[in-house]
Structure formats: structure tokens, C-alpha cells
Protein backbone atom coordinates (compact mmCIF):
# COMPACT_ATOMS: atom_id res chain seq x y z
CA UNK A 1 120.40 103.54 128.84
CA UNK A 2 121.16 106.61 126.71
CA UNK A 3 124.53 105.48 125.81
CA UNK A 4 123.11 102.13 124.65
CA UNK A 5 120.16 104.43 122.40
CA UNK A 6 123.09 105.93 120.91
CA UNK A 7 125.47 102.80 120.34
CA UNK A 8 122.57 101.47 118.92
CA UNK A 9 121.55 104.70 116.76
CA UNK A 10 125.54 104.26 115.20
CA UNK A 11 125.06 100.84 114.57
CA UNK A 12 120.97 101.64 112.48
CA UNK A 13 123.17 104.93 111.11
CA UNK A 14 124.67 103.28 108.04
CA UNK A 15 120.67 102.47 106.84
CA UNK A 16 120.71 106.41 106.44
CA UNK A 17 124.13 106.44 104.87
CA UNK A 18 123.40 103.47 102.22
CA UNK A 19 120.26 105.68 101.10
CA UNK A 20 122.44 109.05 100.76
CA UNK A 21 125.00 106.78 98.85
CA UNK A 22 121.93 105.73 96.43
CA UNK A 23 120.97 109.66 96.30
CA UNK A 24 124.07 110.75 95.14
CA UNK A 25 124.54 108.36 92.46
CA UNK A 26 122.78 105.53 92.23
CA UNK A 27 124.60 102.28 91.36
CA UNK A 28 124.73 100.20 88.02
CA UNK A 29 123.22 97.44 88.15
CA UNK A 30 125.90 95.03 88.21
CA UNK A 31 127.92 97.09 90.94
CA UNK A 32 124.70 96.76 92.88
CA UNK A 33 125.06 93.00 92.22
CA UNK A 34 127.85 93.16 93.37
CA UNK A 35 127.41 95.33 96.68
CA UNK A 36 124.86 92.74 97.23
CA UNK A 37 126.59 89.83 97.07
CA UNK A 38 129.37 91.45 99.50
CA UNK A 39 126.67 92.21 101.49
CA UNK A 40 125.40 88.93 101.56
CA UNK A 41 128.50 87.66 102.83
CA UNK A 42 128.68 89.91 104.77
CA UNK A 43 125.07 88.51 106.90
CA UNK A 44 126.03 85.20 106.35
CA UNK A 45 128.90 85.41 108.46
CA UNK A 46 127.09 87.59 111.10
CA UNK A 47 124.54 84.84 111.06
CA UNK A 48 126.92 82.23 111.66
CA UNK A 49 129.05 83.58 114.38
CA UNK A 50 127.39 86.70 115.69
CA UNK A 51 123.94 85.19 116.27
CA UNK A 52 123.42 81.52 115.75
CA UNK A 53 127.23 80.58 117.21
CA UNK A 54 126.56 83.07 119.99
CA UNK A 55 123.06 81.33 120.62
CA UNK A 56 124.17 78.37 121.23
CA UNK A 57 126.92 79.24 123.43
CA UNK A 58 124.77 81.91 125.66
CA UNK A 59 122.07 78.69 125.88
CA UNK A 60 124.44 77.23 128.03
CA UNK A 61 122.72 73.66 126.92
CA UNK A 62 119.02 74.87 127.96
CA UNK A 63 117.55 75.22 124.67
CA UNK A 64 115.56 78.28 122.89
CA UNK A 65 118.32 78.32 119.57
CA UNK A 66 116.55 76.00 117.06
CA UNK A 67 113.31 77.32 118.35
CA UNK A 68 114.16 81.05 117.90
CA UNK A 69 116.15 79.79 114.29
CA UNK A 70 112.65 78.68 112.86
CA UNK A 71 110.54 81.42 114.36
CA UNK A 72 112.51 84.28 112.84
CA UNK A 73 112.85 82.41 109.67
CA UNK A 74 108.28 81.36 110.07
CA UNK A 75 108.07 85.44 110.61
CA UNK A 76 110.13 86.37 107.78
CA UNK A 77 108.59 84.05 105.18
CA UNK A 78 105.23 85.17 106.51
CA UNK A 79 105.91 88.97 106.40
CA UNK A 80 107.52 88.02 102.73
CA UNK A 81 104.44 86.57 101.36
CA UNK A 82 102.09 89.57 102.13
CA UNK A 83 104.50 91.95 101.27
CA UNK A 84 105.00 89.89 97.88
CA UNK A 85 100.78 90.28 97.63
CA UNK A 86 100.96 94.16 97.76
CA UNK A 87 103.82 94.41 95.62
CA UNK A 88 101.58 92.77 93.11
CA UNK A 89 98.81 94.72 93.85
CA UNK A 90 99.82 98.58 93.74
CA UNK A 91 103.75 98.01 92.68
CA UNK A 92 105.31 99.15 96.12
CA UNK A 93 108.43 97.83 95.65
CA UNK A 94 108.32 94.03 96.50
CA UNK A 95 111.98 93.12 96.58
CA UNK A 96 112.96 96.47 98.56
CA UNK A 97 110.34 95.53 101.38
CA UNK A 98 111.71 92.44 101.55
CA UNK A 99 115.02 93.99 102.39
CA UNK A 100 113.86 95.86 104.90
CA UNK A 101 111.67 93.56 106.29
CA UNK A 102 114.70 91.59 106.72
CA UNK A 103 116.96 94.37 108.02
CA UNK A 104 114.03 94.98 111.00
CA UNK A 105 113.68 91.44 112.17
CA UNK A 106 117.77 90.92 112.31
CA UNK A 107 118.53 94.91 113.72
CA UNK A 108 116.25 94.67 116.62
CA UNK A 109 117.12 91.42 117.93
CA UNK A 110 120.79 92.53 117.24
CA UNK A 111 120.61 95.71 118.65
CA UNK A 112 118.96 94.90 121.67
CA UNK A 113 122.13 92.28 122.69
CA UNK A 114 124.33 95.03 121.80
CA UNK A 115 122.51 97.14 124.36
CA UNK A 116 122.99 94.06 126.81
CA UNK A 117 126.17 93.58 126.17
CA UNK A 118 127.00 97.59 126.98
CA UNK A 119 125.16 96.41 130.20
CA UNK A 120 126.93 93.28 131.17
CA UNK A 121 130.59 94.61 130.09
CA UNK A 122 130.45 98.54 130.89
CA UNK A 123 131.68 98.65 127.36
CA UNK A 124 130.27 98.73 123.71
CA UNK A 125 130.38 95.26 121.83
CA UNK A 126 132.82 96.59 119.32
CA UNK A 127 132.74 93.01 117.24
CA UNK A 128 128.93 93.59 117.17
CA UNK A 129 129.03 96.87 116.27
CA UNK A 130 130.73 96.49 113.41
CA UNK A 131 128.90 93.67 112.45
CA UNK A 132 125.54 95.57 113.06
CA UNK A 133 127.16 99.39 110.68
CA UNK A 134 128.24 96.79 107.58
CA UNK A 135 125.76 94.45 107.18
CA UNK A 136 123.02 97.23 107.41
CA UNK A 137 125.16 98.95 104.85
CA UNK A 138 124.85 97.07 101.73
CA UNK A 139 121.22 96.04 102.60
CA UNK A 140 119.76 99.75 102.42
CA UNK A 141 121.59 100.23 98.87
CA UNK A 142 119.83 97.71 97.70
CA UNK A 143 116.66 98.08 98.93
CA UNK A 144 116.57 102.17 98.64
CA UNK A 145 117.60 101.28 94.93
CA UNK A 146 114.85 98.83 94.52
CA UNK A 147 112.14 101.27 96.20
CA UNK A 148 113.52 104.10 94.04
CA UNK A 149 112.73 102.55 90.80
CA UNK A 150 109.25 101.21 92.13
CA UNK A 151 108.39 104.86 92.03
CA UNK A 152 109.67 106.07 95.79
CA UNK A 153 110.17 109.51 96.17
CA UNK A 154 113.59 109.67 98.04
CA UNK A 155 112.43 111.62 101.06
CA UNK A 156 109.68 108.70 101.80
CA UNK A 157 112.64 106.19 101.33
CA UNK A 158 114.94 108.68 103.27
CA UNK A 159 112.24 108.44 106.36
CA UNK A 160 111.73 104.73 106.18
CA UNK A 161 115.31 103.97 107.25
CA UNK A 162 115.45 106.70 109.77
CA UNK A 163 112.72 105.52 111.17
CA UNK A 164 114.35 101.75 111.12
CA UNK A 165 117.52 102.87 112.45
CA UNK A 166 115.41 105.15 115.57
CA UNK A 167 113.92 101.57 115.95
CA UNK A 168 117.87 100.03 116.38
CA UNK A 169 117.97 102.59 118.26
CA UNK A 170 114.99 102.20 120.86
CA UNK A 171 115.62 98.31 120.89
CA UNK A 172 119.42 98.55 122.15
CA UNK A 173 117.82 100.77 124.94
CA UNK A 174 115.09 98.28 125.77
CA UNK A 175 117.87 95.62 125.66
CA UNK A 176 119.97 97.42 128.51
CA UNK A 177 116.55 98.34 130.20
CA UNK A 178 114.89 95.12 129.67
CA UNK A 179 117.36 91.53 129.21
CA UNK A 180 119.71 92.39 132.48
CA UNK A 181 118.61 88.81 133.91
CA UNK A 182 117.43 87.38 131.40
CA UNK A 183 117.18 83.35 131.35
CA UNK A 184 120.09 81.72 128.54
CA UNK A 185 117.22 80.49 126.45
CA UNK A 186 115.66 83.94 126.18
CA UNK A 187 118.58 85.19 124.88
CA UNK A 188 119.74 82.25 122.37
CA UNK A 189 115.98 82.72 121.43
CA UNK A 190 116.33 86.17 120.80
CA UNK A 191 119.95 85.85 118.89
CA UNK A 192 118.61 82.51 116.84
CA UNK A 193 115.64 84.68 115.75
CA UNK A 194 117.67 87.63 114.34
CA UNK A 195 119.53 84.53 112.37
CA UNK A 196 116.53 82.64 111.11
CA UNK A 197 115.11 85.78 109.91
CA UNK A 198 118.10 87.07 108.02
CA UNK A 199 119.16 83.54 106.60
CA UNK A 200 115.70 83.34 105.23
CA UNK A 201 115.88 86.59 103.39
CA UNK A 202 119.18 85.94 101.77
CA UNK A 203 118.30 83.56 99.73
CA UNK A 204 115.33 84.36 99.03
CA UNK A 205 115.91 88.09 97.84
CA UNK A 206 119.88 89.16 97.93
CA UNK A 207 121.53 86.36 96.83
CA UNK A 208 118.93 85.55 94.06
CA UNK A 209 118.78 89.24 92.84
CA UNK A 210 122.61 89.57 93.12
CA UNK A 211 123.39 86.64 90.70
CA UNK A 212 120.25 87.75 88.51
CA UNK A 213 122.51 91.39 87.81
CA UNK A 214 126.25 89.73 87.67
CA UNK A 215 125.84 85.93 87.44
CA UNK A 216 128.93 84.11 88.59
CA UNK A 217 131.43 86.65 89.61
CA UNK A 218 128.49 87.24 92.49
CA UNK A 219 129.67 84.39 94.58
CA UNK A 220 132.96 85.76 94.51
CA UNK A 221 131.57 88.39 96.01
CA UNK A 222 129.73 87.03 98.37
CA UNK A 223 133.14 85.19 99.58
CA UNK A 224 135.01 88.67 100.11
CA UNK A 225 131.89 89.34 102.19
CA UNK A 226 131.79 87.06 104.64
CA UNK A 227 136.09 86.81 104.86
CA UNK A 228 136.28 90.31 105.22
CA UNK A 229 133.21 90.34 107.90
CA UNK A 230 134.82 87.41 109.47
CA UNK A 231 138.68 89.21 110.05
CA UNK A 232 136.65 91.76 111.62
CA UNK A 233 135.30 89.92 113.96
CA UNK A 234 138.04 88.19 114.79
CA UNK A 235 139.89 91.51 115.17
CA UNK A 236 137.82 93.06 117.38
CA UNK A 237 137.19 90.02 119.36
């Protein structure tokens, strides 16, 4: 279990790094455009073959994949819209809570399957892994920029993601401690959910933000995203 809390503490790590990154120099806007469309490639093709592919082929034709698709994408949107009320209200950052709203509901279903797959395997899911460090990567730039400007003082951004990634953390322990047996639909349910979530929060915060700072060259971005996301996986495979 304590080498799946640490697996999983790598994978929440690069939420800490993104925010040092922003610390040191903070991105222009249309670099951060850009780092966001990347990223955004980067979850869609995580989405599409690290979660919702994988669903379906760990459901093993019992179900649990649509229905875990439309609850993490139902959680999402309703976690979005009160988080969109107290932006409005005291000017917390709406877009940047939106980010990491999204980052929690994809890292802890992710983390805890990497946790189960350390269990299953003896060995870390490397393809996961890597999936888990660079999509997390690009979504804490954005959002630490977004809180920073809202009027976050960098050590209460700093703690937010260290507290998210302790979370990865914690969930790819309860994964190894907690899905060994686990039924196929729990855990199509589980990797669908992670999906629905994130899918959701693309386009309705990256993607849309990322084309508001560049325009057009963003989807070009968002291309080298998810083809350099997908060569990893398939290298590591």
C-alpha cells in the first residue's frame, strides 16, 4: 500500500510543479493558451484511451461505462455551477476552481486504478503514470495562473494542490487497499467517471479559455497534445 501512496504522490506531484512553474514566471497569456490547449490534448486522449477505452474493455460486456460517463460529467457540471455562483459572489477565481474541480474528479478515479493496477501486476502502470504527471501538468498552470490573478496569495494556491496531489495520493492507496475484487462494472464505473468528468470540463473551461488567449493556432495545439500523449501511451504500453 505505501508504494501505491507514493506512485500515486509522483503521479499528483506535477500539480505542485505546474504552480512553482507559475511562481517563477508566470506565463503570457497566449503561451498559457497555448499550454492549455496542449494540455487539452493532452486529457482528451487520456479520456479516450486511458479511461473510457479502458472502461469498456475492463466491463467485460456487464455495463457501468455509460453510467459512470454521465455521472462524472452530472457531478462536474453540478460542482461547476456553484463554483460559477461564488465566483460571482466574492471573485474567488471561477475559471481556476473549475480546473481544479476538474483535476479532483479525474485524479482520484485515476489514481486509485493506478494503485490497482500496482496490485494486480506487482508493477507500476507506467502508461498511466505518465498519463496521470502530464495531464495534471498543464491543468495546475492554468488554474494557479487563473487563481493568482483573482487575488490568491501563492502559498494558499501552493497548499491547494498539495493538498490535491496528498488526495492522488491517499486514493491510489485506497485503490490497492480497496478495488482488489472488485466487480468489471465497478471499475468501468469508476474509469468512465474520471472521463465524463474531465470531458465535461474541457470544453467548458480549457478549450474555451485557450482559444479566447490564441484563437486558431490553439487547435493546433491541442493536436500536438493529444499525438504526443498518444505516442506515449503507446510507448509505454
Amino acid at each position: 500500500m505505501s508504494e501505491a501512496f507514493f506512485w500515486g504522490l509522483v503521479g499528483g506531484s506535477s500539480l505542485v510543479l505546474g504552480a512553482l512553474i507559475v511562481f517563477i514566471r508566470e506565463p503570457a497569456r497566449k503561451a498559457l493558451g497555448l499550454i492549455m490547449g496542449f494540455g487539452a490534448g493532452v486529457l482528451l486522449s487520456a479520456v479516450s484511451f486511458e479511461l473510457v477505452d479502458e472502461a469498456l474493455t475492463v466491463a467485460g460486456g456487464e455495463g457501468g461505462t455509460a453510467l459512470g460517463f454521465f455521472a462524472g460529467a452530472l457531478v462536474f457540471y453540478a460542482g461547476d455551477t456553484a463554483i460559477a455562483r461564488i465566483g460571482k459572489s466574492d471573485g474567488e477565481g471561477e475559471s481556476g476552481l473549475s480546473i481544479v474541480l476538474g483535476t479532483v474528479l479525474d485524479g482520484v478515479p485515476e489514481s486509485a486504478v493506478l494503485g490497482l493496477i500496482l496490485l494486480q501486476t506487482g508493477e507500476v502502470g507506467i502508461s498511466m503514470l505518465v498519463a496521470v504527471f502530464l495531464s495534471n501538468l498543464p491543468e495546475s498552470i492554468a488554474a494557479s495562473s487563473s487563481l493568482l490573478e483573482s487575488g490568491w496569495e501563492r502559498f494558499r494556491v501552493l497548499a491547494l494542490w498539495t493538498g490535491v496531489a496528498l488526495v492522488s495520493a491517499v486514493s491510489a492507496a485506497a485503490g490497492y487497499a480497496l478495488l482488489d475484487g472488485s466487480s468489471p462494472y465497478t471499475l468501468a464505473f469508476v474509469l468512465a467517471f474520471a472521463g465524463g468528468a474531465i470531458l465535461t470540463m474541457l470544453s467548458t473551461t480549457m478549450i474555451p479559455e485557450a482559444y479566447e488567449d490564441v484563437h486558431r493556432p490553439v487547435g493546433l495545439a491541442t493536436t500536438l497534445g493529444f499525438a504526443v500523449a498518444l505516442a506515449i501511451n503507446l510507448l509505454t504500453a
